[in-house]
C-alpha atoms as a PDB file:
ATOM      1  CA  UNK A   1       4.890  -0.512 -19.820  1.00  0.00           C
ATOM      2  CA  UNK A   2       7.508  -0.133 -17.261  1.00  0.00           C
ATOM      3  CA  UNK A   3       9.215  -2.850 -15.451  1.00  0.00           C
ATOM      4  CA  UNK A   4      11.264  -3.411 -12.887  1.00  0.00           C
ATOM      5  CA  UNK A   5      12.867  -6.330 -10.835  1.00  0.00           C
ATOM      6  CA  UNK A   6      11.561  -6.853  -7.444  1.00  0.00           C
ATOM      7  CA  UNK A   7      13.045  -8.964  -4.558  1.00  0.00           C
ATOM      8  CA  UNK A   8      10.765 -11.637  -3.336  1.00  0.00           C
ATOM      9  CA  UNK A   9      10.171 -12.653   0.407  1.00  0.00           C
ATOM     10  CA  UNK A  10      12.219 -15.848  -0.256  1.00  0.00           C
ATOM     11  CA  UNK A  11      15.159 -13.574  -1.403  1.00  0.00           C
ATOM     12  CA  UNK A  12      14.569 -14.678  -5.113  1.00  0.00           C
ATOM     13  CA  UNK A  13      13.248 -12.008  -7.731  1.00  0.00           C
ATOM     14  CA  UNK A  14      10.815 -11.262  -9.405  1.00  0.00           C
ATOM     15  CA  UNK A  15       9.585  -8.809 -12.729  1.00  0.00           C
ATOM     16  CA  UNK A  16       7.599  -6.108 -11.442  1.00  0.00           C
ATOM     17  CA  UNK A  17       5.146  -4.346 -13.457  1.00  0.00           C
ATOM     18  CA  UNK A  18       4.262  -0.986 -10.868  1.00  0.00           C
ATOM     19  CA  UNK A  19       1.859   0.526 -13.819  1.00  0.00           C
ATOM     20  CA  UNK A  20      -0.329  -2.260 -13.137  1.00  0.00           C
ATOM     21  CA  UNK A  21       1.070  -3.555  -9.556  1.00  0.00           C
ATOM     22  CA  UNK A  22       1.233  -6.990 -11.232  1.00  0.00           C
ATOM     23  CA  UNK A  23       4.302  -9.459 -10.976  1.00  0.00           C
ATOM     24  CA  UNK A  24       5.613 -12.275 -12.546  1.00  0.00           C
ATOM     25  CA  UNK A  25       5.233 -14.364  -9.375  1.00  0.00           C
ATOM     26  CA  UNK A  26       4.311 -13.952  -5.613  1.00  0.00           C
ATOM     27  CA  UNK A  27       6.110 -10.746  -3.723  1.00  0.00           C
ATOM     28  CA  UNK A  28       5.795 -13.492  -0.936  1.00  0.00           C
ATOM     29  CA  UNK A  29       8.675 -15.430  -3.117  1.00  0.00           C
ATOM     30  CA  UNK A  30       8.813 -16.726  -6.192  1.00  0.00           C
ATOM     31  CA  UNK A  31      10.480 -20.073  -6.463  1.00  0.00           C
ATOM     32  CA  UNK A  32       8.689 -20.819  -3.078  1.00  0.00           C
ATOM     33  CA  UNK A  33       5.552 -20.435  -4.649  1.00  0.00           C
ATOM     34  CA  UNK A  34       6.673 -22.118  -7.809  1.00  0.00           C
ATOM     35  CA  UNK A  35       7.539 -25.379  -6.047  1.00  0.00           C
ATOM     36  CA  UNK A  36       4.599 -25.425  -4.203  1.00  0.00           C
ATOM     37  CA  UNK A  37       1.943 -24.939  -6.867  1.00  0.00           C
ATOM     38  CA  UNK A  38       3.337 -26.437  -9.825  1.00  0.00           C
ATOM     39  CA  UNK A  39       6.020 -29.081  -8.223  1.00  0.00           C
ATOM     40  CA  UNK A  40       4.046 -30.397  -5.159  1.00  0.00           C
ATOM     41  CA  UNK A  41       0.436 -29.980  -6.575  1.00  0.00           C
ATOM     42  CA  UNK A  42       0.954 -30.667  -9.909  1.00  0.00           C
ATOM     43  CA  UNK A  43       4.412 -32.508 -11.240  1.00  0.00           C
ATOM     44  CA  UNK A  44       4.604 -34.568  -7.637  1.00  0.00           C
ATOM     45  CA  UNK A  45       1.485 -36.005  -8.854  1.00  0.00           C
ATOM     46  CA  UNK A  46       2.990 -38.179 -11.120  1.00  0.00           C
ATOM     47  CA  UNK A  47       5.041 -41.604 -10.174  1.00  0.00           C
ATOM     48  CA  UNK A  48       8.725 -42.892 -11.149  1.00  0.00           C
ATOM     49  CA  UNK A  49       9.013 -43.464 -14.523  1.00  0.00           C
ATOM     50  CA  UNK A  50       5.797 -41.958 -15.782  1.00  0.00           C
ATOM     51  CA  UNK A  51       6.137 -39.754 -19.311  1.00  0.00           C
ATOM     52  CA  UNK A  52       4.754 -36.513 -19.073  1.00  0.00           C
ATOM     53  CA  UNK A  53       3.144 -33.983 -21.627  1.00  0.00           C
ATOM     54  CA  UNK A  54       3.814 -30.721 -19.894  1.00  0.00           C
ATOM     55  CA  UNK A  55       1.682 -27.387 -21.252  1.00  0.00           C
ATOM     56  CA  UNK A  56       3.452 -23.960 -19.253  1.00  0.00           C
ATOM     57  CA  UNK A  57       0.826 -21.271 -19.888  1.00  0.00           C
ATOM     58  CA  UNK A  58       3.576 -18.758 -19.577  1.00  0.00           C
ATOM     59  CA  UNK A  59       6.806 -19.290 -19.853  1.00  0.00           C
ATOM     60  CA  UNK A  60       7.798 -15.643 -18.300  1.00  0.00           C
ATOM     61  CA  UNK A  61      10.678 -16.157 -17.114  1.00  0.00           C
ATOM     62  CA  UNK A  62      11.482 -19.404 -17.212  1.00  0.00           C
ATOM     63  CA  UNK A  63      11.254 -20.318 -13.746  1.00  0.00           C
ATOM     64  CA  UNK A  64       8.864 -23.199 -13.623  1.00  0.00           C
ATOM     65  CA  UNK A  65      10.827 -24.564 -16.419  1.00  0.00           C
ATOM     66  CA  UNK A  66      14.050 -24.410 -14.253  1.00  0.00           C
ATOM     67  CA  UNK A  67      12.293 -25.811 -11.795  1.00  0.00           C
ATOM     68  CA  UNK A  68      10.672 -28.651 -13.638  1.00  0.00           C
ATOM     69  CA  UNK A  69      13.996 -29.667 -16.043  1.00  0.00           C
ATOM     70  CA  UNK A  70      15.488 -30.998 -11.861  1.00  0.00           C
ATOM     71  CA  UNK A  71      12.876 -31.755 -10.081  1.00  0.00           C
ATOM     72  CA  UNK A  72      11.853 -34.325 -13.590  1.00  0.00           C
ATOM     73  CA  UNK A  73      15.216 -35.920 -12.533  1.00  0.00           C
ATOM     74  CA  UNK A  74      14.518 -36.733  -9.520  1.00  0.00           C
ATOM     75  CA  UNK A  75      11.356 -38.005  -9.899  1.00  0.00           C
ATOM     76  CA  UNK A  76      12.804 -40.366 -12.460  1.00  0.00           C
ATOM     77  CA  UNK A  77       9.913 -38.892 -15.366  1.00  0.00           C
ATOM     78  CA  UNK A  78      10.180 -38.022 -18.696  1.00  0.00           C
ATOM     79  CA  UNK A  79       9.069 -34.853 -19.723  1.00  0.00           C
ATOM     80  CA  UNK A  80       8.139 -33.478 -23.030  1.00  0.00           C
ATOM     81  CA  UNK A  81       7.741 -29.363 -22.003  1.00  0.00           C
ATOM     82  CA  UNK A  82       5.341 -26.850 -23.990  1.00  0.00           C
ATOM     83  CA  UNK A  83       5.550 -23.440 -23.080  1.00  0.00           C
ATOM     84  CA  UNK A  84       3.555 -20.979 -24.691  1.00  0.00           C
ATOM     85  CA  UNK A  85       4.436 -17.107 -24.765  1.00  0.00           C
ATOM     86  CA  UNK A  86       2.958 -14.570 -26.450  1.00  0.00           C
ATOM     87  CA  UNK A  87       5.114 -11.539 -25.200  1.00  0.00           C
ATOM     88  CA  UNK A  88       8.770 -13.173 -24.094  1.00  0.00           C
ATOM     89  CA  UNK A  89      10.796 -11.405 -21.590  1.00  0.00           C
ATOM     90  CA  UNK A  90      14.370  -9.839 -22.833  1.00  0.00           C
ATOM     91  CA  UNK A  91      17.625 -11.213 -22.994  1.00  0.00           C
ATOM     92  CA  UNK A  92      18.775  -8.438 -19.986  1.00  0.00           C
ATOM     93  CA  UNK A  93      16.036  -9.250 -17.853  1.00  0.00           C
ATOM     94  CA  UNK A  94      15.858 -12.931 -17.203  1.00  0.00           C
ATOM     95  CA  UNK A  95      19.979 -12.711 -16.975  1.00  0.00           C
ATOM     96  CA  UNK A  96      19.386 -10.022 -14.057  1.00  0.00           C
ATOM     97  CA  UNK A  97      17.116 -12.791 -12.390  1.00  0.00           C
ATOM     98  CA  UNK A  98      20.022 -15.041 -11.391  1.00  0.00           C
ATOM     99  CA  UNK A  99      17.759 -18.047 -10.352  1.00  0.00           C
ATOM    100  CA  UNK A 100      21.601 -20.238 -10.526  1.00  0.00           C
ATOM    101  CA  UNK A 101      22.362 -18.268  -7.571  1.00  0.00           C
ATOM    102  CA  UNK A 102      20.024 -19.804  -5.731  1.00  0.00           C
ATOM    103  CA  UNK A 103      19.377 -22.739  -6.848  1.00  0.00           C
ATOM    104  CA  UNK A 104      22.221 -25.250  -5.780  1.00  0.00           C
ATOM    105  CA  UNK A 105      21.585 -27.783  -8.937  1.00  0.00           C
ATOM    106  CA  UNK A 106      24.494 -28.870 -11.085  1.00  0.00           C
ATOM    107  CA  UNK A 107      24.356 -26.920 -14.506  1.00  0.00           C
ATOM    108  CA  UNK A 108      21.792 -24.684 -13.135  1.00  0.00           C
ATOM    109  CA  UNK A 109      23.304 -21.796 -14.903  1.00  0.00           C
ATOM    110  CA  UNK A 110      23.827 -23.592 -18.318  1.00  0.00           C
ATOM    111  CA  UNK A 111      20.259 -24.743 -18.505  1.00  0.00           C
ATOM    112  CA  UNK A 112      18.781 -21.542 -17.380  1.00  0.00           C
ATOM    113  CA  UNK A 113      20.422 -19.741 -20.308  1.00  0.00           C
ATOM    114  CA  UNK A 114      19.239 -22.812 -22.845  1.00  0.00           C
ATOM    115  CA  UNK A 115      15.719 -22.846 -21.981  1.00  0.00           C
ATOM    116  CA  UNK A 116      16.023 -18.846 -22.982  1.00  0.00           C
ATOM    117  CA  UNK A 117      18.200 -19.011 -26.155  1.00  0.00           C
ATOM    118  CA  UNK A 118      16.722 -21.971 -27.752  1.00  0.00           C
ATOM    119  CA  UNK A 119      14.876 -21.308 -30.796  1.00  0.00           C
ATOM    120  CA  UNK A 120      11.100 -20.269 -30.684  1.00  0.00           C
ATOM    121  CA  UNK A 121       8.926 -22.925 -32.359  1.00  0.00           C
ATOM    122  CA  UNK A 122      11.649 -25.792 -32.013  1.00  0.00           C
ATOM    123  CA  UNK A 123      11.605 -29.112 -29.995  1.00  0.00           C
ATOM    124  CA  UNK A 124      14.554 -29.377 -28.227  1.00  0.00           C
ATOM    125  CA  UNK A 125      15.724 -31.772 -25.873  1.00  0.00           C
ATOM    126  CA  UNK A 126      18.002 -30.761 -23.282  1.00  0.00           C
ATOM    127  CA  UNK A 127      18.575 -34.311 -21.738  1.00  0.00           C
ATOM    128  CA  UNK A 128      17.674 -37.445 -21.994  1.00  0.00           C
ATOM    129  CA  UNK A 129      14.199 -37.087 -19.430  1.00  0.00           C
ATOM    130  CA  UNK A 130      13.267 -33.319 -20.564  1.00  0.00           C
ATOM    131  CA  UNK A 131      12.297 -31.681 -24.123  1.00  0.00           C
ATOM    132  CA  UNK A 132      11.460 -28.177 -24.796  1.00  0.00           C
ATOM    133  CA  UNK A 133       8.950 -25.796 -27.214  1.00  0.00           C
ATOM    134  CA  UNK A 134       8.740 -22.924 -26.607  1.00  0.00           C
ATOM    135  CA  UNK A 135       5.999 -21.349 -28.574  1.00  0.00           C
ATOM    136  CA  UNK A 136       5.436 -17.307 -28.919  1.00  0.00           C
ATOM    137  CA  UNK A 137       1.352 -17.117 -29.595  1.00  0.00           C
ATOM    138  CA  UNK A 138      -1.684 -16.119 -27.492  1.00  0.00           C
ATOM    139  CA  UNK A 139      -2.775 -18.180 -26.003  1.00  0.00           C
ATOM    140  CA  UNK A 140      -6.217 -18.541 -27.758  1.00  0.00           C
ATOM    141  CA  UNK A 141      -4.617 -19.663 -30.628  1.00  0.00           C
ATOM    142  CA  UNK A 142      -3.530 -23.463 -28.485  1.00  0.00           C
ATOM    143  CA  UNK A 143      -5.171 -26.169 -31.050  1.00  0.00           C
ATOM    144  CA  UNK A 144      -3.454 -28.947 -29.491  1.00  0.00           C
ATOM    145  CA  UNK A 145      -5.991 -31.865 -28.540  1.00  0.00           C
ATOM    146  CA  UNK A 146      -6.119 -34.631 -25.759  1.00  0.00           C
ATOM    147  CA  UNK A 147      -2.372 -33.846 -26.018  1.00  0.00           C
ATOM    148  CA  UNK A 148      -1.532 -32.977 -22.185  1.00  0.00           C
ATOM    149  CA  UNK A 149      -1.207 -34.853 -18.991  1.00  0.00           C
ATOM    150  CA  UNK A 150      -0.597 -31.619 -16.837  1.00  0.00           C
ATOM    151  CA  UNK A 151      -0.547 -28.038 -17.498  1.00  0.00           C
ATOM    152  CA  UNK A 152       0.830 -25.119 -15.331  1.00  0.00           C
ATOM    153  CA  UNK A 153      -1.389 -22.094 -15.737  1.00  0.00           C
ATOM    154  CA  UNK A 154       0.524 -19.198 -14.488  1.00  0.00           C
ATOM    155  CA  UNK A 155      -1.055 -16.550 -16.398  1.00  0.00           C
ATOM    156  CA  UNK A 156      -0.822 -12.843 -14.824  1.00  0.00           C
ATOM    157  CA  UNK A 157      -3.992 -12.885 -12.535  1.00  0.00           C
ATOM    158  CA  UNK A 158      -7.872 -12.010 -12.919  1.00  0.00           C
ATOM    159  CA  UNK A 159      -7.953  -8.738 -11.806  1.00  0.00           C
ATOM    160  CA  UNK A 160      -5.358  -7.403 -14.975  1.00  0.00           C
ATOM    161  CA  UNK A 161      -6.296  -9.890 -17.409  1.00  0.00           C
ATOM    162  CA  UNK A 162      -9.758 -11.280 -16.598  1.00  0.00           C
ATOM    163  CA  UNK A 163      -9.805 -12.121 -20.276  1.00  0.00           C
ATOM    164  CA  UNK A 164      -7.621 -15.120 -19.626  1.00  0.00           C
ATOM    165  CA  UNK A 165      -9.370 -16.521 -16.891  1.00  0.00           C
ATOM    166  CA  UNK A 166     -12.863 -17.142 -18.856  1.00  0.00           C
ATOM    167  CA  UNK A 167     -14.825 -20.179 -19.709  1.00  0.00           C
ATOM    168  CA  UNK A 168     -13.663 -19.878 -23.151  1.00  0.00           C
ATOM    169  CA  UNK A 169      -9.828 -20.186 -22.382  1.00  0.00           C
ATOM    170  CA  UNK A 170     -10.310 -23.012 -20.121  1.00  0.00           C
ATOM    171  CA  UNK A 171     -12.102 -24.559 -22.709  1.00  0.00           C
ATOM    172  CA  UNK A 172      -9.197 -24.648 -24.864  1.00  0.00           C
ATOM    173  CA  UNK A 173      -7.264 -26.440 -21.634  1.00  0.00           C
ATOM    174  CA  UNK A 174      -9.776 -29.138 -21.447  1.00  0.00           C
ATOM    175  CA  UNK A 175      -9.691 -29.755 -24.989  1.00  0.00           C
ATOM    176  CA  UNK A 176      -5.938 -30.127 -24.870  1.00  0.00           C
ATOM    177  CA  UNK A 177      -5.553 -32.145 -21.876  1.00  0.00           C
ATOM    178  CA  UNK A 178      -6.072 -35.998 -21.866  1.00  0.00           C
ATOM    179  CA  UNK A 179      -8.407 -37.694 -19.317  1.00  0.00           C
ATOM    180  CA  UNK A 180      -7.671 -37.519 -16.075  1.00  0.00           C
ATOM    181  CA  UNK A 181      -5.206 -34.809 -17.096  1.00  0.00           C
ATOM    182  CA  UNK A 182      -4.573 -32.245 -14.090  1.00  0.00           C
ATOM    183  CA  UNK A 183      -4.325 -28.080 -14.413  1.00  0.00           C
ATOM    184  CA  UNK A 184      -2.731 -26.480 -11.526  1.00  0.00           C
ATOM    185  CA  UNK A 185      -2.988 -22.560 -10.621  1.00  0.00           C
ATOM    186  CA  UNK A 186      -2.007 -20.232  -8.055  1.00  0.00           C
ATOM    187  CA  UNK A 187      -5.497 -18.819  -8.865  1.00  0.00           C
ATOM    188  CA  UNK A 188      -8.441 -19.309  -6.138  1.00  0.00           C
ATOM    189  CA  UNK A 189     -11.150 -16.914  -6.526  1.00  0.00           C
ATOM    190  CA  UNK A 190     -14.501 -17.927  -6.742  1.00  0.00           C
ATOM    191  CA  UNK A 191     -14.750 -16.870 -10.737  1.00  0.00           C
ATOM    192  CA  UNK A 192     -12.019 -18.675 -11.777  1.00  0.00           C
ATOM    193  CA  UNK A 193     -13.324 -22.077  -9.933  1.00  0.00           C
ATOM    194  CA  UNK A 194     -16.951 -21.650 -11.688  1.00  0.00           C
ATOM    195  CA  UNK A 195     -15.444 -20.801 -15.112  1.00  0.00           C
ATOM    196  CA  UNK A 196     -13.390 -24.363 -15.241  1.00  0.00           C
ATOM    197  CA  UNK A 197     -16.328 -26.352 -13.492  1.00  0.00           C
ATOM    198  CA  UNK A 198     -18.808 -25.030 -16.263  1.00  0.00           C
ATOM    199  CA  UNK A 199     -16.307 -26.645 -19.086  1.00  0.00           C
ATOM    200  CA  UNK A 200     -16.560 -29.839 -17.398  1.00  0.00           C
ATOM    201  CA  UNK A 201     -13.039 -29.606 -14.736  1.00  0.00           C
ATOM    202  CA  UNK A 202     -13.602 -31.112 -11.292  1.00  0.00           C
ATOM    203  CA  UNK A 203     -11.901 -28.970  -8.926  1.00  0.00           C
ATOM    204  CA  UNK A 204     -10.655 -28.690  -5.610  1.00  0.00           C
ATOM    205  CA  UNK A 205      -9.030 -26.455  -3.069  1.00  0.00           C
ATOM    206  CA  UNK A 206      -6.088 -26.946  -2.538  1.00  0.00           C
ATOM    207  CA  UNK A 207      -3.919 -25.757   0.462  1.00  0.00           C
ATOM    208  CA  UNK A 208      -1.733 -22.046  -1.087  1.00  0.00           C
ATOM    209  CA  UNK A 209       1.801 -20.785  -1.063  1.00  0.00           C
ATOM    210  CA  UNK A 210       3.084 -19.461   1.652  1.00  0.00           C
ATOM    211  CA  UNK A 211       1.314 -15.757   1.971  1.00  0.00           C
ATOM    212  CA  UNK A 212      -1.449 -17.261  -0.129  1.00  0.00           C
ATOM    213  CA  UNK A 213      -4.763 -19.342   1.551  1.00  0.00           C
ATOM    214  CA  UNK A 214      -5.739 -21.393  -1.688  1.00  0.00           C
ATOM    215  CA  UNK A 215      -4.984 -22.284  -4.794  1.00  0.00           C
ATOM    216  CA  UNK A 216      -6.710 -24.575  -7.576  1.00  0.00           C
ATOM    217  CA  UNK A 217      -6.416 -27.758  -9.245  1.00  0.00           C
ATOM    218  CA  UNK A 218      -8.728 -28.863 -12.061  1.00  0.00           C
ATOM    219  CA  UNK A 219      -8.987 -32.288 -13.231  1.00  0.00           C
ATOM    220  CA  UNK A 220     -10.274 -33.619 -16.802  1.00  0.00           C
END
C-alpha cells in the first residue's frame, strides 16, 4: 500500500496512506492532537509521583511515546510503556518525521531514535521514570491481565478497520486494565461508545482535538 508523508495543520507530519485516505494522526495536526487526547485526557490524569502501567495500542510512529517519555518528567511519574505493533513503520520513514524539530525538549532527537531502534520484545528503560516494550503482534493476541492503569488506543479508525473497534477487542482492554484503569481515544462515534459500554467501560464525552468535536474515555 502506498504511503506518503503529509504535513499536518500544526506544521508537524504525518504518514499518509491516499489508497485508503487514512493517516497516522489528525491532518488537523498531529502532536496537537496527541497532547490533547492522550496527555491532557489520559496521562494528566494521574498525580506527582504516581507509577504508571502504560498500554500504546499502536506505536506507529512513535509519537505518543515521544510525547509521553517528557511530559512523564514533568509530571514527576513513573512509567512502565507497552506498545504493541503489529506492522512497524521503516527506519526511512519515522527519520523523515523529524518530531526533534519541533519539539524543543533536551535529547529529543536521541530518544526519538531509541524508542525506534530498541529491540522488539525487550524491556528497556530509557531513564530512571520511563521503560519501554515494544511488542510486534496483533493486537488480539494482548493476554496481559489487570496489568494496566491507562491505555492509549490510537488504532487507525472505524471506517478502515472496523474490526478493531468491536466488543471483542475492547474486551481484551478491560481484561488488561486494572480497576479504575482509564482508555483514552480520539474515537467518538456512536459504535465505538456502545461496543466498550457493553464490556462493562463507563464512558464519557469528552471535549476533541482541535478540528475534532469529541473524543472518548472509558473507565474500568
Amino acid at each position: 500500500m502506498k504511503r506518503e508523508l503529509l504535513k499536518t495543520g500544526d506544521g508537524s507530519v504525518t504518514i499518509h496512506l491516499p489508497d485508503i485516505n487514512e493517516q497516522y494522526h489528525s491532518k488537523h495536526g498531529a502532536i496537537q492532537e496527541s497532547k490533547h487526547v492522550f496527555l491532557k485526557m489520559g496521562l494528566h490524569t494521574f498525580k506527582n509521583g504516581k507509577a504508571v502501567s502504560i498500554l500504546e495500542i499502536g506505536f506507529g510512529t512513535g509519537l505518543n511515546a515521544l510525547l509521553t517519555y517528557f511530559e512523564g518528567i514533568k509530571l514527576n511519574l513513573n512509567i512502565s510503556y507497552t506498545a504493541v505493533e503489529a506492522f512497524p513503520v521503516i527506519d526511512s520513514e519515522w527519520r523523515a518525521l523529524k518530531y526533534d524539530e519541533l519539539l524543543k525538549e533536551e535529547r529529543t532527537a536521541e530518544i526519538f531514535e531509541t524508542l525506534h531502534t530498541i529491540a522488539w520484545e525487550d524491556n528497556i528503560s530509557l531513564s530512571d521514570n520511563f521503560t519501554l516494550c515494544k511488542q510486534e503482534k496483533k493486537f488480539e493476541r494482548i493476554t496481559d491481565v489487570e496489568k494496566y492503569n491507562l491505555i492509549y488506543f490510537d488504532a487507525f479508525g472505524a471506517r478502515v478497520q472496523p474490526e478493531l473497534w468491536t466488543e471483542a477487542i475492547f474486551e481484551i482492554m478491560h481484561t488488561a486494565m486494572k480497576k479504575g484503569a482509564k482508555l483514552v481515544t480520539y474515537a467518538a462515534k456512536g459504535s465505538v461508545r456502545r461496543a466498550m459500554q457493553a464490556v462493562g467501560f463507563k464512558v464519557e464525552r469528552l471535549e476533541g482535538p482541535p478540528g475534532k468535536r469529541e473524543m472518548l474515555r472509558a473507565t474500568k
